[in-house]
N, C-alpha and C. Protein backbone atom coordinates (compact mmCIF):
# COMPACT_ATOMS: atom_id res chain seq x y z
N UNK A 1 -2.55 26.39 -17.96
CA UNK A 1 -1.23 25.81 -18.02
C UNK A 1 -1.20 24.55 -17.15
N UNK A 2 -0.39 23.78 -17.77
CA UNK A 2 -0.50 22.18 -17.18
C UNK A 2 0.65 21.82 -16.23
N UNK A 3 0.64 21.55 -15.10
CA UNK A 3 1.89 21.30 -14.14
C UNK A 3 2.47 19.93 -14.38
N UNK A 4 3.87 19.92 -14.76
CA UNK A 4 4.00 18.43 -14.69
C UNK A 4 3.79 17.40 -13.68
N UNK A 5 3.44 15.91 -13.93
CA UNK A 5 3.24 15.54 -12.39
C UNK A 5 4.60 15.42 -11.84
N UNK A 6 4.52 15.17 -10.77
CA UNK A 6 6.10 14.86 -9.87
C UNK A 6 6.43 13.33 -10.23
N UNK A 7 7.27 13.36 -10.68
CA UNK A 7 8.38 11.73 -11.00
C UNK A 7 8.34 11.23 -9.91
N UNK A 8 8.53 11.68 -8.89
CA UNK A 8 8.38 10.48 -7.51
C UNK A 8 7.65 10.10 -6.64
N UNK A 9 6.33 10.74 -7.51
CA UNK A 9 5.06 10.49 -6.72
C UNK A 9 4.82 9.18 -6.05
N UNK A 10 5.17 7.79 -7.44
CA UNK A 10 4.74 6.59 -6.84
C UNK A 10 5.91 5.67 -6.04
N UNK A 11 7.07 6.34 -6.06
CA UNK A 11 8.43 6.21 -5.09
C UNK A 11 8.60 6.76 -3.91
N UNK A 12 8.11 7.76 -3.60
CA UNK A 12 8.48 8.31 -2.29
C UNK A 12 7.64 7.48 -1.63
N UNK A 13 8.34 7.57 -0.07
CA UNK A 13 8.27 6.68 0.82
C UNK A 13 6.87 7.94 1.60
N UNK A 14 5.83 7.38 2.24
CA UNK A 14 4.89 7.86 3.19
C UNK A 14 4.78 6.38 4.16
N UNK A 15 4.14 7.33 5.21
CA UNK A 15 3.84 6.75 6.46
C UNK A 15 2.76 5.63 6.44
N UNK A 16 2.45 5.22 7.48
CA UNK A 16 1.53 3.99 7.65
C UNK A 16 -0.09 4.74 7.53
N UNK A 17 -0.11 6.15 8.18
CA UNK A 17 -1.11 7.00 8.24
C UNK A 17 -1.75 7.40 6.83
N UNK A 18 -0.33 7.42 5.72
CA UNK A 18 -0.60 7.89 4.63
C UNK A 18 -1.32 6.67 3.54
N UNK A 19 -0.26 5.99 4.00
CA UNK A 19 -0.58 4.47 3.02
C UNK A 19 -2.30 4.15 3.19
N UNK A 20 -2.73 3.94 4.87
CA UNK A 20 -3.82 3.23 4.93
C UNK A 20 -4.92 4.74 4.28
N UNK A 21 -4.94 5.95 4.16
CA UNK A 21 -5.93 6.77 3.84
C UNK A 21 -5.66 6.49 2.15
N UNK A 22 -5.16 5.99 1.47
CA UNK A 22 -4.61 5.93 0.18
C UNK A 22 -5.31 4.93 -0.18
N UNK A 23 -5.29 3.60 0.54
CA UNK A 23 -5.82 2.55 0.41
C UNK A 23 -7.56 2.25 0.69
N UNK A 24 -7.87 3.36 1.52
CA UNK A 24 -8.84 3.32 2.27
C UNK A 24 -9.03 2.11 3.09
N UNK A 25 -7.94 1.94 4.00
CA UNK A 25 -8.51 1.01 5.15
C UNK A 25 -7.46 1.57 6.32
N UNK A 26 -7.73 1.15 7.74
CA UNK A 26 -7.52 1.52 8.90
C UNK A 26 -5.77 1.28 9.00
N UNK A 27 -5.31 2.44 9.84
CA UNK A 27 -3.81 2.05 9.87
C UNK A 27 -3.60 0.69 10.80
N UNK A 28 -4.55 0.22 11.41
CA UNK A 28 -5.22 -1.25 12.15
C UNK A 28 -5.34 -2.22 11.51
N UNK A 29 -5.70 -1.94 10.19
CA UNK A 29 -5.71 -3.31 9.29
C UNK A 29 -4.34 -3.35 8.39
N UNK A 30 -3.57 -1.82 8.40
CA UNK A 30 -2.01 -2.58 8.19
C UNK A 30 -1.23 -2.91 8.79
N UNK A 31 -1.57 -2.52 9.90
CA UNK A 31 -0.91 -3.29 11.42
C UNK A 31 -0.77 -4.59 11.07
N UNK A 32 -2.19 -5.03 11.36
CA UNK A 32 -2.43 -6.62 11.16
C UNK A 32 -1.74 -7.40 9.91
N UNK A 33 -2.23 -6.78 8.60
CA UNK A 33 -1.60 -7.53 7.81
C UNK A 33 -0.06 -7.86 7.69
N UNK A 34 0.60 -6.22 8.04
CA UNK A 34 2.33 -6.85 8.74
C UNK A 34 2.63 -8.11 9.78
N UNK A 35 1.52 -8.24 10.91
CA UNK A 35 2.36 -9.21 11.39
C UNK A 35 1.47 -10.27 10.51
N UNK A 36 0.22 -10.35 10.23
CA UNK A 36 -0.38 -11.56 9.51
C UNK A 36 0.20 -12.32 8.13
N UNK A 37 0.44 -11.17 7.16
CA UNK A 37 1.03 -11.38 5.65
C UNK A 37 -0.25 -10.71 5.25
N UNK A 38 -0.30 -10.81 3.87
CA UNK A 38 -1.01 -10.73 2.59
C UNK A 38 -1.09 -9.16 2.57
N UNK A 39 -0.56 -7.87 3.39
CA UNK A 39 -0.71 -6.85 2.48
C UNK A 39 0.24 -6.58 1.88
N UNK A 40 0.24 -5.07 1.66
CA UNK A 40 1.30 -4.34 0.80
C UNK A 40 2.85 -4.49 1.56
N UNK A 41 4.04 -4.73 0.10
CA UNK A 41 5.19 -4.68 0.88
C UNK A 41 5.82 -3.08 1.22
N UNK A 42 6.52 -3.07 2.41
CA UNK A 42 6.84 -2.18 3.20
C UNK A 42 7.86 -2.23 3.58
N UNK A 43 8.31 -1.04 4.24
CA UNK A 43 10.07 -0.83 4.11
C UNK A 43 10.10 -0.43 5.94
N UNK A 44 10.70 -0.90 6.61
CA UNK A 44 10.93 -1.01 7.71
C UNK A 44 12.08 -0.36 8.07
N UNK A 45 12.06 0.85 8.52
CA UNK A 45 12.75 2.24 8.45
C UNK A 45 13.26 2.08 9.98
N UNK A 46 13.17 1.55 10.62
CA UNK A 46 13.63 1.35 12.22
C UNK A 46 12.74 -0.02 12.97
N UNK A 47 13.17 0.21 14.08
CA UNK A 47 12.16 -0.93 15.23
C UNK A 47 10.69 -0.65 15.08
N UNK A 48 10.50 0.86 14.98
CA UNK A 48 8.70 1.62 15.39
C UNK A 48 8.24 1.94 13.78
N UNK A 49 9.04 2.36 13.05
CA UNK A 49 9.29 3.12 12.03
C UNK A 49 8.66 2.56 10.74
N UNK A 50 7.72 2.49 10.30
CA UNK A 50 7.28 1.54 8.79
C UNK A 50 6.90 2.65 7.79
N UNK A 51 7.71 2.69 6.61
CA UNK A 51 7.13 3.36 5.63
C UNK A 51 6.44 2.41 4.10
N UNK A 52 5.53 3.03 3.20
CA UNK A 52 5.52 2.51 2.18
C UNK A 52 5.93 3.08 1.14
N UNK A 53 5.84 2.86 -0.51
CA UNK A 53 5.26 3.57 -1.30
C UNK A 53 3.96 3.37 -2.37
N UNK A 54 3.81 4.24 -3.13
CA UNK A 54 2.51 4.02 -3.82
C UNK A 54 2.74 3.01 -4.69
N UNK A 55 3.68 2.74 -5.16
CA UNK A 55 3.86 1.79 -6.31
C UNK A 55 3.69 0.78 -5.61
N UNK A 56 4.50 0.23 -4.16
CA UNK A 56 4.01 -1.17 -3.87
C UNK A 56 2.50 -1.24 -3.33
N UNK A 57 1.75 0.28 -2.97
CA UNK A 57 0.47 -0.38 -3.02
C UNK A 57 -0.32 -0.12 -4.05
N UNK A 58 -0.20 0.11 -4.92
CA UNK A 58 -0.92 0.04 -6.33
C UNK A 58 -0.06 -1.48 -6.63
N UNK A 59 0.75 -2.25 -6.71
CA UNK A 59 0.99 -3.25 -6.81
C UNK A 59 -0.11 -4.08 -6.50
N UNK A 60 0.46 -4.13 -4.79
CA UNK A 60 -0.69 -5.06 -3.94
C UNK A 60 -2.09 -4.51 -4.64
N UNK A 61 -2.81 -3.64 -4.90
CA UNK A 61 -3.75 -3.32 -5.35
C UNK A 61 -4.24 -3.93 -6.76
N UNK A 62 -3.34 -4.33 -7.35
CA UNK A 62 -3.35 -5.06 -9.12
C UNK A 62 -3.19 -6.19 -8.80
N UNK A 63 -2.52 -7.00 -7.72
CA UNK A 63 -2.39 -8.13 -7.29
C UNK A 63 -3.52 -8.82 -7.13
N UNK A 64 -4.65 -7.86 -6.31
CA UNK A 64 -5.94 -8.49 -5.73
C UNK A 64 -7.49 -8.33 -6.55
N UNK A 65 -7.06 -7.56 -7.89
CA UNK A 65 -7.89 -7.92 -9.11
C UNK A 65 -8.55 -9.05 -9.59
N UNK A 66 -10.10 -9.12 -9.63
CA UNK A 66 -10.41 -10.47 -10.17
C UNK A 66 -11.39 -9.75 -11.41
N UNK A 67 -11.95 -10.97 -11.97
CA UNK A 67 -12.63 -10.52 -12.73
C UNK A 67 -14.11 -11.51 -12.58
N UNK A 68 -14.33 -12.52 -11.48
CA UNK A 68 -15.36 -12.67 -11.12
C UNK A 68 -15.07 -13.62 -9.57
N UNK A 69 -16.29 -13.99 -9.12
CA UNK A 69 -16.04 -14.38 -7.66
C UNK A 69 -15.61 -15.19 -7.99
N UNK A 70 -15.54 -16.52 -8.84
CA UNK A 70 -15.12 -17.74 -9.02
C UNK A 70 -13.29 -17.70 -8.99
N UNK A 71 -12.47 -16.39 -9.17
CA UNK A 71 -11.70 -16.07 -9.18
C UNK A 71 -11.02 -15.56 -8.02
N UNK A 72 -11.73 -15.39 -6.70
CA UNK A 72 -11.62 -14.43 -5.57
C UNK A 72 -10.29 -15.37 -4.56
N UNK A 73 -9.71 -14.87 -3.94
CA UNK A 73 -9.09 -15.90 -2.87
C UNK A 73 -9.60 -15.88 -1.78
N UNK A 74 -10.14 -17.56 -1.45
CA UNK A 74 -11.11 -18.02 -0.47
C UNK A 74 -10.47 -17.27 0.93
């Protein structure tokens, strides 16, 4: 028997802990890219507080698609 998936899988909000194991990179390199730019957008839940969801990083993730190096951003 087949479970449906959950509707709010790629909406619910997870943590910075969750996002970067999702993404496979360090909750250090989303540190950085918040204050730097260029990662995933994020929802700023308080002063300390940053959540994401999957949809904006499967976004950012379709965003940074190439299809050869000549295509890459320098």
């Amino acid at each position: 028997m087949q479970t449906q998936p959950d509707p709010d899988y790629y909406d619910r909000l997870i943590d910075e802990k969750e996002a970067a194991s999702y993404l496979c990179y360090s909750v250090r390199a989303l540190q950085n890219w918040r204050v730097r730019g260029g990662g995933p957008l994020f929802i700023k839940v308080s002063g300390r507080s940053v959540r994401y969801t999957r949809r904006d990083l499967q976004d950012w993730i379709s965003a940074k698609r190439v299809a050869n190096t000549t295509c890459a951003p320098s």
